[in-house]
Protein backbone atom coordinates (compact mmCIF):
# COMPACT_ATOMS: atom_id res chain seq x y z
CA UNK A 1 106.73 93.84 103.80
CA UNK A 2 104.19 96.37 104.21
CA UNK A 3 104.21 100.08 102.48
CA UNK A 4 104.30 102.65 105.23
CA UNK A 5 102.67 105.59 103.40
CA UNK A 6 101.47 107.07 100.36
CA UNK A 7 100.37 109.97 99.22
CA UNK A 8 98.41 110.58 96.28
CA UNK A 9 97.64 113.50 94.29
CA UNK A 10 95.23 113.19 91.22
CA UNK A 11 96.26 109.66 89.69
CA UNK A 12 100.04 109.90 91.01
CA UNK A 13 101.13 108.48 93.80
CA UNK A 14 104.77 109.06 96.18
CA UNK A 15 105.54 105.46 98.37
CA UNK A 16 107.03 106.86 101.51
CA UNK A 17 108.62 103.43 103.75
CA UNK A 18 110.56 104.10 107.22
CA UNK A 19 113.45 102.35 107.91
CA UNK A 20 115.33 101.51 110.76
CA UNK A 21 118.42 99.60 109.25
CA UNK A 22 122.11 100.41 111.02
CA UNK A 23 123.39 101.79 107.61
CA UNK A 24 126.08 103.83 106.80
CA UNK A 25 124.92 104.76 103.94
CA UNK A 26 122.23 105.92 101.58
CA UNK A 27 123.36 103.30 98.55
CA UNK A 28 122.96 100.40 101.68
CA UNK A 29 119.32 100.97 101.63
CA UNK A 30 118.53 101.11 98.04
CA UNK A 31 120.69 98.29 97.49
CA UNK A 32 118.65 96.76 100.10
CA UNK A 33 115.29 98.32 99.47
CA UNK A 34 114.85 99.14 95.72
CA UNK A 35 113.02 95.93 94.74
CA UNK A 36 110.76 96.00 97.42
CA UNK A 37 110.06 99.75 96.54
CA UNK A 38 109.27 98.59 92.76
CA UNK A 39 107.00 95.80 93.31
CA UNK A 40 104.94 98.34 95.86
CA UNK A 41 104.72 100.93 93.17
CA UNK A 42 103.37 97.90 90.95
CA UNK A 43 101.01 97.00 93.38
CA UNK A 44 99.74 100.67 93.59
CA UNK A 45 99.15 100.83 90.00
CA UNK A 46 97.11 97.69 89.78
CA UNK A 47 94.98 97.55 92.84
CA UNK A 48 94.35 101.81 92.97
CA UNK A 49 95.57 102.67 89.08
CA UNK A 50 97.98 105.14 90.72
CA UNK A 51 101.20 106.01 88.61
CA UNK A 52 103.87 106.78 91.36
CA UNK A 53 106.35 109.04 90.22
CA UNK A 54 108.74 109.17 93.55
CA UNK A 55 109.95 106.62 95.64
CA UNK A 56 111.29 107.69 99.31
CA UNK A 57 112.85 105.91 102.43
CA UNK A 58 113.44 107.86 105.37
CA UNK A 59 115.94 106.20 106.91
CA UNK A 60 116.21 106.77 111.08
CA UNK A 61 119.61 105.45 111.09
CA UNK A 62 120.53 108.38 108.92
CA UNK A 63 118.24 111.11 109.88
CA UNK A 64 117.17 111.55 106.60
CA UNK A 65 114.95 110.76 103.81
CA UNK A 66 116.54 108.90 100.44
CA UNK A 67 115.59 109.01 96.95
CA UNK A 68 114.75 105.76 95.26
């Protein structure tokens, strides 16, 4: 996969990644997602030395964004 957006603010970071997943439900996509969320985080904080302290999907399916 490829991260969608971040946005940083001093040394912290937020991951922001759009989904379009059929779901019917928020847990779907962090069941689905939350791995792939981590190791993006990880690779933020190696490659930029960014600490991310949120983790979002905005999920189109759902019309809304989900907390990771």
């Amino acid at each position: 996969g490829v991260l969608d957006c971040y946005a940083v603010r001093g040394n912290t970071a937020t991951l922001l990644d759009y989904k379009t997943d059929r779901v019917n439900s928020a847990e779907e996509l962090i069941s689905r997602y939350k791995v792939q969320m981590d190791l993006y985080a990880e690779a933020l904080r190696r490659v930029k030395g960014l600490q991310v302290t949120r983790r979002v999907i905005y999920s189109f399916a759902l019309g809304r964004e989900i907390e990771v």
